[in-house]
PDB file of N, CA and C in Angstrom:
ATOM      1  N   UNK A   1     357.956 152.980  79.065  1.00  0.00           N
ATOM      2  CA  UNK A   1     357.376 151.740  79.493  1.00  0.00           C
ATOM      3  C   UNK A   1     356.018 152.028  80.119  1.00  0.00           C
ATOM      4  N   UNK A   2     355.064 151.363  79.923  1.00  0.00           N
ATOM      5  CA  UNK A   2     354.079 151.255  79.955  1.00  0.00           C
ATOM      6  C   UNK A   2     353.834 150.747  81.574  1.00  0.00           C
ATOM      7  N   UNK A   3     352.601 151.599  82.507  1.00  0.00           N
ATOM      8  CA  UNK A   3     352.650 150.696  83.847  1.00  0.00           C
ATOM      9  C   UNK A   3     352.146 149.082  83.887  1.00  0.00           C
ATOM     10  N   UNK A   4     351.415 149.033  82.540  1.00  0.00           N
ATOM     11  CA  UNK A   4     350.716 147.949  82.858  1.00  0.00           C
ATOM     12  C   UNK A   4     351.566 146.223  81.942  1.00  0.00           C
ATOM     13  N   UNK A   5     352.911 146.478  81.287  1.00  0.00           N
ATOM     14  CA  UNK A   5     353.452 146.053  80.634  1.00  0.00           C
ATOM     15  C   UNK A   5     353.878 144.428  80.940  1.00  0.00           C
ATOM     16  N   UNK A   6     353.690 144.491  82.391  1.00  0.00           N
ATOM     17  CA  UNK A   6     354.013 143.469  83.377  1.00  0.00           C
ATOM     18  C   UNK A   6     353.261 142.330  84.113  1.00  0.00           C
ATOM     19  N   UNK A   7     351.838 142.427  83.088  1.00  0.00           N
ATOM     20  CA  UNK A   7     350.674 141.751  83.260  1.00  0.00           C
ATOM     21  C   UNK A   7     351.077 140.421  82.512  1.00  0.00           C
ATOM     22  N   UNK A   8     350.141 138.994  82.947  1.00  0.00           N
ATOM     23  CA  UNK A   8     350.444 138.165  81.588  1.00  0.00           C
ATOM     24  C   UNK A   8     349.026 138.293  81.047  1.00  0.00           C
ATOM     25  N   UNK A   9     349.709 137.738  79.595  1.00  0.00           N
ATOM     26  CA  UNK A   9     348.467 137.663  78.916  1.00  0.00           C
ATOM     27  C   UNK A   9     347.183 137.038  79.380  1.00  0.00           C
ATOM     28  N   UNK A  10     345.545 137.407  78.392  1.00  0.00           N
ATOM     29  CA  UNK A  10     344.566 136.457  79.143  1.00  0.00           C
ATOM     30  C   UNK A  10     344.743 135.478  78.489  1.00  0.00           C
ATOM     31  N   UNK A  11     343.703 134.560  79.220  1.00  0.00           N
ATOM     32  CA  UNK A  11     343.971 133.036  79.050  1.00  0.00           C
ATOM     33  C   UNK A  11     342.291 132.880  78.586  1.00  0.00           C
ATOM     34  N   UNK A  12     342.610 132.425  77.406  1.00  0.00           N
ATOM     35  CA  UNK A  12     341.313 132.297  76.551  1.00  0.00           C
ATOM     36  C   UNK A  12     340.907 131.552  76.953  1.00  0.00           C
ATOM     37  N   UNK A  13     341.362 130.178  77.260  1.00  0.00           N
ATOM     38  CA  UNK A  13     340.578 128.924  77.821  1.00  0.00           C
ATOM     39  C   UNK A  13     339.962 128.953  79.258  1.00  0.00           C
ATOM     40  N   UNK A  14     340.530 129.563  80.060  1.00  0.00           N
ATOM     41  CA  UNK A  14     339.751 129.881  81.336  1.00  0.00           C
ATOM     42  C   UNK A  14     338.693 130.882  81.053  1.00  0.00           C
ATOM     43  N   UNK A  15     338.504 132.303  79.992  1.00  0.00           N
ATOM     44  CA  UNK A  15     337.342 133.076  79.852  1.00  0.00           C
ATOM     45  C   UNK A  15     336.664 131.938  79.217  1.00  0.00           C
ATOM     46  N   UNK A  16     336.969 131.108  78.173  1.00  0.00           N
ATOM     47  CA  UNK A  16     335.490 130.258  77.575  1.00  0.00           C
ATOM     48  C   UNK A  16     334.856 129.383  78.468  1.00  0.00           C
ATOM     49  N   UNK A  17     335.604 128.869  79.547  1.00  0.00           N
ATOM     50  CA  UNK A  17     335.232 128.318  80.744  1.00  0.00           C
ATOM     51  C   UNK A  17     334.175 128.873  81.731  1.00  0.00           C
ATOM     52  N   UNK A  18     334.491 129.951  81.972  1.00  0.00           N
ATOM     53  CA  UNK A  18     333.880 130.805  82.767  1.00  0.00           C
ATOM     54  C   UNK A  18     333.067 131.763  82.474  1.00  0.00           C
ATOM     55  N   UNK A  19     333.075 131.996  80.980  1.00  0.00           N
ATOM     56  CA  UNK A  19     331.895 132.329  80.817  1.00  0.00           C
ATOM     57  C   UNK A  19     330.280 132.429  80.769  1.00  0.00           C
ATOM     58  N   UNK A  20     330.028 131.067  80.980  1.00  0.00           N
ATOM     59  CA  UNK A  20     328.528 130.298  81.252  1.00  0.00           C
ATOM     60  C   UNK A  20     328.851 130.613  82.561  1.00  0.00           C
ATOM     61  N   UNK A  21     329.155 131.067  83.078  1.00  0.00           N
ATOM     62  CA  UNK A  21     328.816 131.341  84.821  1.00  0.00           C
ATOM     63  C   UNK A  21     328.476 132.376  85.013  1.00  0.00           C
ATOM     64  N   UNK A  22     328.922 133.989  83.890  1.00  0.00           N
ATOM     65  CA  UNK A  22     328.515 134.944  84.064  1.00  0.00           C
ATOM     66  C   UNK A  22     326.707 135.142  83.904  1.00  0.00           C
ATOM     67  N   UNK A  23     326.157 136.395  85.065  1.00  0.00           N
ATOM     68  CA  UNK A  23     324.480 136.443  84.860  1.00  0.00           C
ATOM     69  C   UNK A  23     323.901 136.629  83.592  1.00  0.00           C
ATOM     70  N   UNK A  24     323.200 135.983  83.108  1.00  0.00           N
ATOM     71  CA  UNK A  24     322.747 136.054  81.465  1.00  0.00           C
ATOM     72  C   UNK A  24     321.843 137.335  82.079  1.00  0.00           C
ATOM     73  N   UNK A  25     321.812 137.685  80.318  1.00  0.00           N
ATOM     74  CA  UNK A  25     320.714 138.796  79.818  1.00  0.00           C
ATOM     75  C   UNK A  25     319.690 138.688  79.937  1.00  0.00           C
ATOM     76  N   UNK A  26     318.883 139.900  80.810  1.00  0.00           N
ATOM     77  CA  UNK A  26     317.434 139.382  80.807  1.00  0.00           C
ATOM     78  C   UNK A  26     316.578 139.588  79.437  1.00  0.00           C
ATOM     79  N   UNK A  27     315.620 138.952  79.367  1.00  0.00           N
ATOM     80  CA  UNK A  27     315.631 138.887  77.925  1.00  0.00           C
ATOM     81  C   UNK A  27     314.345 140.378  77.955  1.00  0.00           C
ATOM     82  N   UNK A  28     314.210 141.052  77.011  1.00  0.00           N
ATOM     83  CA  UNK A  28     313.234 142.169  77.144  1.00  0.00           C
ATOM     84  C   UNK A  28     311.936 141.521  76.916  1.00  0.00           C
ATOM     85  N   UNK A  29     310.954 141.963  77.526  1.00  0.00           N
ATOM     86  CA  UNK A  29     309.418 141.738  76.821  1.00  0.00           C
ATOM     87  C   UNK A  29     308.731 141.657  75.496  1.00  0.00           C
ATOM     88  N   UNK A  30     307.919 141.128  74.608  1.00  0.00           N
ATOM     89  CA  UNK A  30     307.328 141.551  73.871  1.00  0.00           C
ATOM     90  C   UNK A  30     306.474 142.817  73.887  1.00  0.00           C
ATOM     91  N   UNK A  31     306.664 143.385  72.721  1.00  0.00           N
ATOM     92  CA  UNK A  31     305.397 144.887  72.924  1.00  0.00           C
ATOM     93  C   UNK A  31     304.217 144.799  73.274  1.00  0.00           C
ATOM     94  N   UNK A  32     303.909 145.776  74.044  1.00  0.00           N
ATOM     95  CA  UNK A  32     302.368 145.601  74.801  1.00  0.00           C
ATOM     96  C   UNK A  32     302.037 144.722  75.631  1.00  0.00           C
ATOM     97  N   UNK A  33     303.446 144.141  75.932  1.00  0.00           N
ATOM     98  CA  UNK A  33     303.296 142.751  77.482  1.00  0.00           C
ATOM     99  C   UNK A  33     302.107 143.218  78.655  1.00  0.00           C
ATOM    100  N   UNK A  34     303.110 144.702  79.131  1.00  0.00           N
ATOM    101  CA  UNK A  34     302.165 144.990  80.739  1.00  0.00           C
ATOM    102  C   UNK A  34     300.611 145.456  80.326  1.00  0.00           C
ATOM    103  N   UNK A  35     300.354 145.990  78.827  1.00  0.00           N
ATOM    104  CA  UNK A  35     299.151 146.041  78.627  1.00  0.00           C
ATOM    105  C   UNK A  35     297.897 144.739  78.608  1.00  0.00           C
ATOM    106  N   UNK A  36     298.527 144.056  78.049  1.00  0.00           N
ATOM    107  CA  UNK A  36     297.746 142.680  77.809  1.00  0.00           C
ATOM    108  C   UNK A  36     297.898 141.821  79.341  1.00  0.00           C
ATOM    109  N   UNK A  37     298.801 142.179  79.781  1.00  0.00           N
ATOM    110  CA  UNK A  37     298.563 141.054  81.270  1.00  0.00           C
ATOM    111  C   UNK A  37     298.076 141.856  82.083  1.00  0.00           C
ATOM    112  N   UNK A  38     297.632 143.774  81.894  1.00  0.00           N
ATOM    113  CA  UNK A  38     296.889 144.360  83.155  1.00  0.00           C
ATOM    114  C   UNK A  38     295.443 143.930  82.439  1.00  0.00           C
ATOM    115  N   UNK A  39     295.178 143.541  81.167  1.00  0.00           N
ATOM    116  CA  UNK A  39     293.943 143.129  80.956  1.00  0.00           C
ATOM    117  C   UNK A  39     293.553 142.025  81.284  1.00  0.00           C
ATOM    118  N   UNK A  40     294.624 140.966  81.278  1.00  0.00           N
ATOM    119  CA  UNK A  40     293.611 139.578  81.706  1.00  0.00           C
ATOM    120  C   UNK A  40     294.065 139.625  83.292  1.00  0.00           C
ATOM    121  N   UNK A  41     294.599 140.500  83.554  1.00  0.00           N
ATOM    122  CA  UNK A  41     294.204 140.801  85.363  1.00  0.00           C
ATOM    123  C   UNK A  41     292.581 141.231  85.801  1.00  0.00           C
ATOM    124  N   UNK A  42     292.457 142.331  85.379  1.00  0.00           N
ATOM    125  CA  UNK A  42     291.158 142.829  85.111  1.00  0.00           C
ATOM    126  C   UNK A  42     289.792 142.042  84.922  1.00  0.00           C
ATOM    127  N   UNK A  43     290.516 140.997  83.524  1.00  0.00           N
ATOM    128  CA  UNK A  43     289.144 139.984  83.288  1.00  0.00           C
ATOM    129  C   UNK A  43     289.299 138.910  84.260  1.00  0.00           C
ATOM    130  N   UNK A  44     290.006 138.334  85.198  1.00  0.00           N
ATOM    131  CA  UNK A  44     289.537 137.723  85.996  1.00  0.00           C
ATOM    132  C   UNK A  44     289.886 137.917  87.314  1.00  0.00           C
ATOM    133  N   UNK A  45     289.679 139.294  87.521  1.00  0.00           N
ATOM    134  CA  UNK A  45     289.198 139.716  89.181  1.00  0.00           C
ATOM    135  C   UNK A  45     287.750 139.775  89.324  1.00  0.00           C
ATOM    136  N   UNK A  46     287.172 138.781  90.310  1.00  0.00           N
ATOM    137  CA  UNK A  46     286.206 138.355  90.725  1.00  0.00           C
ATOM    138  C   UNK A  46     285.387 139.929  91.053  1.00  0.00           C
ATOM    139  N   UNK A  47     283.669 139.664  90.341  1.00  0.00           N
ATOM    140  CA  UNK A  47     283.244 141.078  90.874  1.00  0.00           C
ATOM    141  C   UNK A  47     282.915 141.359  92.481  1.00  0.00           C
ATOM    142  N   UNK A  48     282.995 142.195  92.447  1.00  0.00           N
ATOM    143  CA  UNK A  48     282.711 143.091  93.828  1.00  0.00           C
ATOM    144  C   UNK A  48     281.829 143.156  94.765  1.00  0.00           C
ATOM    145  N   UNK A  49     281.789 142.410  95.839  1.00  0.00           N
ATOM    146  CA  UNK A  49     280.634 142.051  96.725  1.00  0.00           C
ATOM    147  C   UNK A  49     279.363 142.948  96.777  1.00  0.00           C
ATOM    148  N   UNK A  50     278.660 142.661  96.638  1.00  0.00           N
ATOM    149  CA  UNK A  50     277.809 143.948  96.729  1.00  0.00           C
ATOM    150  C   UNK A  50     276.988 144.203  97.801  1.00  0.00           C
ATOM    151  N   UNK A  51     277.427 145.120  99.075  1.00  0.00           N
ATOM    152  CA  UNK A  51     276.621 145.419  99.766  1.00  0.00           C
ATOM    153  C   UNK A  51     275.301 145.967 100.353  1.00  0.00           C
ATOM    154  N   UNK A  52     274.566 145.666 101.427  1.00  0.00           N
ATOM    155  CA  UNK A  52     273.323 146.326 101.148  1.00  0.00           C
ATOM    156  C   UNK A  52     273.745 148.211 101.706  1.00  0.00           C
ATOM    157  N   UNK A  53     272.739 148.467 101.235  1.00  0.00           N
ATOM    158  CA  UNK A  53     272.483 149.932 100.993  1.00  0.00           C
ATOM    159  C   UNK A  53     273.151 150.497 102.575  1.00  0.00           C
ATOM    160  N   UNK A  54     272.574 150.147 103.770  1.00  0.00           N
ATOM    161  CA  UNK A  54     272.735 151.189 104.735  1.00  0.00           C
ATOM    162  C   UNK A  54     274.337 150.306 105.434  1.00  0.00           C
ATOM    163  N   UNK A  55     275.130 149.218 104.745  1.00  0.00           N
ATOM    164  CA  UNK A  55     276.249 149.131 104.885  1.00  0.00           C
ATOM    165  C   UNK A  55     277.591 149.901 104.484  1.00  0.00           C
ATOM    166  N   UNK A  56     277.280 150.517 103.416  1.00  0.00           N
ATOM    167  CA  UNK A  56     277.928 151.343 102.760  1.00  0.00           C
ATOM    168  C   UNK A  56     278.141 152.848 103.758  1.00  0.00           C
ATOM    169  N   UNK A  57     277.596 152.981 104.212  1.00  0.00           N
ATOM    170  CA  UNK A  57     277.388 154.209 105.033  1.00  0.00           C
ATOM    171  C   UNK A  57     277.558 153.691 106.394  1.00  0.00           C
ATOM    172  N   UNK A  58     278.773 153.642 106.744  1.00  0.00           N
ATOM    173  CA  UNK A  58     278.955 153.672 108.285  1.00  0.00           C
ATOM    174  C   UNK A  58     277.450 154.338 109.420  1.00  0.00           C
ATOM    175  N   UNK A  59     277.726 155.820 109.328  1.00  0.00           N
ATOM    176  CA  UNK A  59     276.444 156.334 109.735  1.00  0.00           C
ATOM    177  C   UNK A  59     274.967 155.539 110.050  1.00  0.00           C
ATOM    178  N   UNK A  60     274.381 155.239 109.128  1.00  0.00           N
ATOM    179  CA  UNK A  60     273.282 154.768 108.868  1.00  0.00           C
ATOM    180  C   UNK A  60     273.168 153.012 109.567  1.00  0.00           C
ATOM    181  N   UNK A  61     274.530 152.468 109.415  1.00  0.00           N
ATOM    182  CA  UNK A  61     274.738 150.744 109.853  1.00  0.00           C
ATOM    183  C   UNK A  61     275.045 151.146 111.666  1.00  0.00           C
ATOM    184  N   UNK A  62     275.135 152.314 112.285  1.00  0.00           N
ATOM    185  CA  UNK A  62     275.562 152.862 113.629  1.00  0.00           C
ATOM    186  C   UNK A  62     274.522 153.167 114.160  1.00  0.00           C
ATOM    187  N   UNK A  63     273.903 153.934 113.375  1.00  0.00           N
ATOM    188  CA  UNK A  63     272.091 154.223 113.702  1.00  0.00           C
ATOM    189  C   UNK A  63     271.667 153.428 113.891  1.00  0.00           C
ATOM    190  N   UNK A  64     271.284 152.161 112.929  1.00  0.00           N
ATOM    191  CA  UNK A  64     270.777 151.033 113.098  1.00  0.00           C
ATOM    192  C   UNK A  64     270.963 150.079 113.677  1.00  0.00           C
ATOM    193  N   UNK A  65     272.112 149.904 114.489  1.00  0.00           N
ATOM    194  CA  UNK A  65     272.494 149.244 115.671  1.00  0.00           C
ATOM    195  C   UNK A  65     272.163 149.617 117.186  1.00  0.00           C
ATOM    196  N   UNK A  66     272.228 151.201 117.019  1.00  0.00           N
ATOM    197  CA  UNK A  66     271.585 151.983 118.300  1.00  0.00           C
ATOM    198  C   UNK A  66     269.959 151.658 118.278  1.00  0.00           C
ATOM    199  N   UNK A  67     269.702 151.932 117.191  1.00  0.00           N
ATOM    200  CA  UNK A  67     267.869 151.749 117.814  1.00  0.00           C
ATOM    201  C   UNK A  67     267.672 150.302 117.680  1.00  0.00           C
ATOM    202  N   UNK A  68     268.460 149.267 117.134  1.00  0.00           N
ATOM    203  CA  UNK A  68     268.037 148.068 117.822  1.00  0.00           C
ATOM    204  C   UNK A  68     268.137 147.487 119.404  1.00  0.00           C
ATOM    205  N   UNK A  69     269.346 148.340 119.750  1.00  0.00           N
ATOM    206  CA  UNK A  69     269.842 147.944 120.994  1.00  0.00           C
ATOM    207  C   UNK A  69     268.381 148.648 122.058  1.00  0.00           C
ATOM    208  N   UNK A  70     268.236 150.507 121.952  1.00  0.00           N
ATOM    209  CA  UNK A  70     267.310 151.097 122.410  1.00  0.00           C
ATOM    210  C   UNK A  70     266.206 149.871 122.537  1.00  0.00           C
ATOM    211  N   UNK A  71     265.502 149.677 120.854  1.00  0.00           N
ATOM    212  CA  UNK A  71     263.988 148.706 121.831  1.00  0.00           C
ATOM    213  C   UNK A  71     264.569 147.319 122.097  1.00  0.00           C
ATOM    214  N   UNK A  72     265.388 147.085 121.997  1.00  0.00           N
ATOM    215  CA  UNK A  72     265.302 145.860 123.121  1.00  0.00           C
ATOM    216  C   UNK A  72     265.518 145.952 124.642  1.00  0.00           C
ATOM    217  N   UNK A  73     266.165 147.233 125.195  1.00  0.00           N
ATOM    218  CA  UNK A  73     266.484 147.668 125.995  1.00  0.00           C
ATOM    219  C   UNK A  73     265.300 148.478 126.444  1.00  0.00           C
ATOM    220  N   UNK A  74     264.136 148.826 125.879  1.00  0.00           N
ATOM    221  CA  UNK A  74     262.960 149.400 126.216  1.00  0.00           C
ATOM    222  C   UNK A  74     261.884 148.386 126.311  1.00  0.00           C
ATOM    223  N   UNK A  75     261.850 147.411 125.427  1.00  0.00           N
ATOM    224  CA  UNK A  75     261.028 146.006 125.643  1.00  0.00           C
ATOM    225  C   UNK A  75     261.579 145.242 126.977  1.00  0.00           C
ATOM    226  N   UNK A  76     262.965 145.234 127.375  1.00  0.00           N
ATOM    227  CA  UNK A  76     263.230 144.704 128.657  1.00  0.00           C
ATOM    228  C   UNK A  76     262.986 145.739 129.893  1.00  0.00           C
ATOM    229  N   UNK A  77     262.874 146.599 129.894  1.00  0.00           N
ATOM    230  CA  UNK A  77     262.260 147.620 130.805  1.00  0.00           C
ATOM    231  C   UNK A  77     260.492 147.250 131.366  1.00  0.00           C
ATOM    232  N   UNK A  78     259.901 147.343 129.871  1.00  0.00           N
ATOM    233  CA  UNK A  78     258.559 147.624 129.752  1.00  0.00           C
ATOM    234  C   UNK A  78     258.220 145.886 131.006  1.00  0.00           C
ATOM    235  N   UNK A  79     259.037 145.017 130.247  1.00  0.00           N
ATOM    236  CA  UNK A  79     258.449 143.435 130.816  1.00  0.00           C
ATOM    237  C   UNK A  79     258.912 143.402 131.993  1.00  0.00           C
ATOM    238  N   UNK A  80     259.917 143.931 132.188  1.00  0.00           N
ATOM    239  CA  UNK A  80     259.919 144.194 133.811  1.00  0.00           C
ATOM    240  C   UNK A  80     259.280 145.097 134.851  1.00  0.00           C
ATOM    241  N   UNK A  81     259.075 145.801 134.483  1.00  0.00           N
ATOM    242  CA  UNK A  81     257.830 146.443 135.138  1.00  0.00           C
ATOM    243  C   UNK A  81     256.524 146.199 135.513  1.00  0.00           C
ATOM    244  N   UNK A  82     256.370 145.917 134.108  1.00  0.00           N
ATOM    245  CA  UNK A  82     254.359 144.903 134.033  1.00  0.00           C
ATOM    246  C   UNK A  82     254.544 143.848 134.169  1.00  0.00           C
ATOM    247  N   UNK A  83     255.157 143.123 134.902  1.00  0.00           N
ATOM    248  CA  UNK A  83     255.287 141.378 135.080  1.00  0.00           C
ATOM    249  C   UNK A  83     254.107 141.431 136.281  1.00  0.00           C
ATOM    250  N   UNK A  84     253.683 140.113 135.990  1.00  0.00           N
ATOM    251  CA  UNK A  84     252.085 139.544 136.319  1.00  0.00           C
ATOM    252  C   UNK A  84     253.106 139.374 138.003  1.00  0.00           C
ATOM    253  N   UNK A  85     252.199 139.552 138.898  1.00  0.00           N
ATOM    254  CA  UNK A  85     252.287 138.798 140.233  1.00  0.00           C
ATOM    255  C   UNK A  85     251.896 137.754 140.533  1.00  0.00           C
ATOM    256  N   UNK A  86     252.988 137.083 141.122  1.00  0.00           N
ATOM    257  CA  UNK A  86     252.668 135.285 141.272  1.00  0.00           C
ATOM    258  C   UNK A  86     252.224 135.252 142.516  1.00  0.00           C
ATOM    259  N   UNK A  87     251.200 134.042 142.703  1.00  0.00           N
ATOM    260  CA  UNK A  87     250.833 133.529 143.832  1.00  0.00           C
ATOM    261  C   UNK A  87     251.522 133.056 144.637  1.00  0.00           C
ATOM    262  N   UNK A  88     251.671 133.324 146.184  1.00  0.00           N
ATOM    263  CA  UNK A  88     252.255 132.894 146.594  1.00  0.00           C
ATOM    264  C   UNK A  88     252.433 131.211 146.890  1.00  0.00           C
ATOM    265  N   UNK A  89     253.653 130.752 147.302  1.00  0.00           N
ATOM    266  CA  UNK A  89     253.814 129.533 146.928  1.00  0.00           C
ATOM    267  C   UNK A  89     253.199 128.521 148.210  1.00  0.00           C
ATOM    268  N   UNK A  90     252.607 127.518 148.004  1.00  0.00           N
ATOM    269  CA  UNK A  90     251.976 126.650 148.944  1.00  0.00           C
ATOM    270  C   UNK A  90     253.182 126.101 149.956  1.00  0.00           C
ATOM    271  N   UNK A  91     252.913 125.593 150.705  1.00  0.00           N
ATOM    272  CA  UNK A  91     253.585 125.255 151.508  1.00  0.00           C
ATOM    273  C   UNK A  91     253.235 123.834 152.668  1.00  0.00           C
ATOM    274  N   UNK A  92     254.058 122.772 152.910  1.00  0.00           N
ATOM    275  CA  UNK A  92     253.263 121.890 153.570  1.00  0.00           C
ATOM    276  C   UNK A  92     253.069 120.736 152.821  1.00  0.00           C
ATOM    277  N   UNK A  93     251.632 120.514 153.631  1.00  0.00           N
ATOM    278  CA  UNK A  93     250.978 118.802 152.558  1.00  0.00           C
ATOM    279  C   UNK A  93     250.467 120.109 150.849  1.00  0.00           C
ATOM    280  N   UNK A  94     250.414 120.964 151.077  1.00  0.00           N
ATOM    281  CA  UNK A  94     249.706 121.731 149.937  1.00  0.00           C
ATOM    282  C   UNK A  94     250.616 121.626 148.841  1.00  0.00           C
ATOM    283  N   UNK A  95     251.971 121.893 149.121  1.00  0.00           N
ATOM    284  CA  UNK A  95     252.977 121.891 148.372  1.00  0.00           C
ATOM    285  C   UNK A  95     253.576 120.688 147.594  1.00  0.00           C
ATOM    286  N   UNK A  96     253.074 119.808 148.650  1.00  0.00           N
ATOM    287  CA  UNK A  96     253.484 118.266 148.335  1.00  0.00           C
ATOM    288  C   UNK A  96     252.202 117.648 147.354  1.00  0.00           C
ATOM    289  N   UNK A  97     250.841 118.326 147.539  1.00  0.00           N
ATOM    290  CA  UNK A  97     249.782 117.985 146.598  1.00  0.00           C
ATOM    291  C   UNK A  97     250.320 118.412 145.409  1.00  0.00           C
ATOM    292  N   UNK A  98     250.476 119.462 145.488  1.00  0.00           N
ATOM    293  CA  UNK A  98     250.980 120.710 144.439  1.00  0.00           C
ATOM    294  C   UNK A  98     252.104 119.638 143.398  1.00  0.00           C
ATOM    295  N   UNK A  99     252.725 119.510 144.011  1.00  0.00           N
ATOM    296  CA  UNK A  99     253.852 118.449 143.396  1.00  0.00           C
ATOM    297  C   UNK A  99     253.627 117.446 142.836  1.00  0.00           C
ATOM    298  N   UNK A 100     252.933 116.717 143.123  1.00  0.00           N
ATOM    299  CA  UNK A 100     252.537 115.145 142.756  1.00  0.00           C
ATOM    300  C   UNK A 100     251.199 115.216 142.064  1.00  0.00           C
ATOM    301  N   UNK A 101     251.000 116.632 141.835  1.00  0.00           N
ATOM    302  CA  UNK A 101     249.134 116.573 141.300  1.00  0.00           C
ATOM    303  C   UNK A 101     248.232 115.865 142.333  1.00  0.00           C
ATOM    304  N   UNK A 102     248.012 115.628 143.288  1.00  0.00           N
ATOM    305  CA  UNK A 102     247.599 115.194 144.144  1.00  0.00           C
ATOM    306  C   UNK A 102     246.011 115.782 144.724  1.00  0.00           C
ATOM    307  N   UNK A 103     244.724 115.455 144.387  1.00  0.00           N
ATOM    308  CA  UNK A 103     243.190 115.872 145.105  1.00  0.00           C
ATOM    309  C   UNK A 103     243.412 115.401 146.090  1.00  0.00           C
ATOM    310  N   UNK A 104     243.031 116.010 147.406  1.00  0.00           N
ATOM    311  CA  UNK A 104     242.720 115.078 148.419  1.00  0.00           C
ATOM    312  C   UNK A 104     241.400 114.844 147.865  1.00  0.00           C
ATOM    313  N   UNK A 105     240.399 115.446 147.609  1.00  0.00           N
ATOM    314  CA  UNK A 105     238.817 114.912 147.175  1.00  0.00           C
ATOM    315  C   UNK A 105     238.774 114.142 146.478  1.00  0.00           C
ATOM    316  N   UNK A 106     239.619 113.252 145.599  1.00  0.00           N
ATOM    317  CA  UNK A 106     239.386 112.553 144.900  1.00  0.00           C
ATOM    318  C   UNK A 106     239.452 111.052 145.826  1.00  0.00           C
ATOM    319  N   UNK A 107     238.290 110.670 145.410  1.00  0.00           N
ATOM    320  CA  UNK A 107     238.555 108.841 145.829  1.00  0.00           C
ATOM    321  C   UNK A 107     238.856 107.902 144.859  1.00  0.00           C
ATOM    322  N   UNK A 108     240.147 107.113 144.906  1.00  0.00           N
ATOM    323  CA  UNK A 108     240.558 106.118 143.882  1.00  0.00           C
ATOM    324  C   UNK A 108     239.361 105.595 143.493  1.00  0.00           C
ATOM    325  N   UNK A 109     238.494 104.912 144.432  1.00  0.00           N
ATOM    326  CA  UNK A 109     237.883 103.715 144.479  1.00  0.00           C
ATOM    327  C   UNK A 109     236.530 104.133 143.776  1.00  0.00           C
ATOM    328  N   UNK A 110     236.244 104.918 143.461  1.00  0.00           N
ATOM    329  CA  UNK A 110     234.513 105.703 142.656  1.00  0.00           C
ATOM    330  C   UNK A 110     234.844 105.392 141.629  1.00  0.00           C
TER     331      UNK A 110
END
């Protein structure tokens, strides 16, 4: 006797049932699929920004940030140093002429 003798039979109508439930087949590719879709990948990746020259080179875009910073930092030196001396400031009725544009020499009435 057989161990497995004690099974019942299958039941055809429940496998035709249940068969549309099993995962379908994936279906294979046509030949030369991944070739032809890495090409129209290719043809429409946008071209390539094109940078200027001393961007490309870290170095050179580092340099050129240092000596901008240097003369502005040497032009603010220089203007602080040679700044003109101001007159000192009036004070009084002078200040109050000063303000209002004010001649005393002037006569309305001439």
């Amino acid at each position: 006797m057989a161990p497995f003798d004690n099974l019942p039979p299958p039941d055809d109508a429940w496998t035709d049932l249940l068969r549309p439930l099993r995962e379908p087949e994936l279906p294979e590719p046509r030949p030369y699929f991944y070739a032809r879709l890495e090409a129209r990948m290719a043809a429409e990746q946008p071209p390539p920004v094109a940078l200027p020259w001393w961007l490309r080179r870290p170095a050179y875009a580092a340099t050129l940030g240092t000596l901008v910073l240097a003369l502005n930092a040497g032009a603010a030196v220089y203007y602080a140093r040679h700044e003109k001396p101001r007159p000192p400031a009036p004070d009084g009725y002078a200040a109050f002429a000063a303000d209002y544009q004010l001649d005393p020499f002037q006569h309305p009435h001439d």
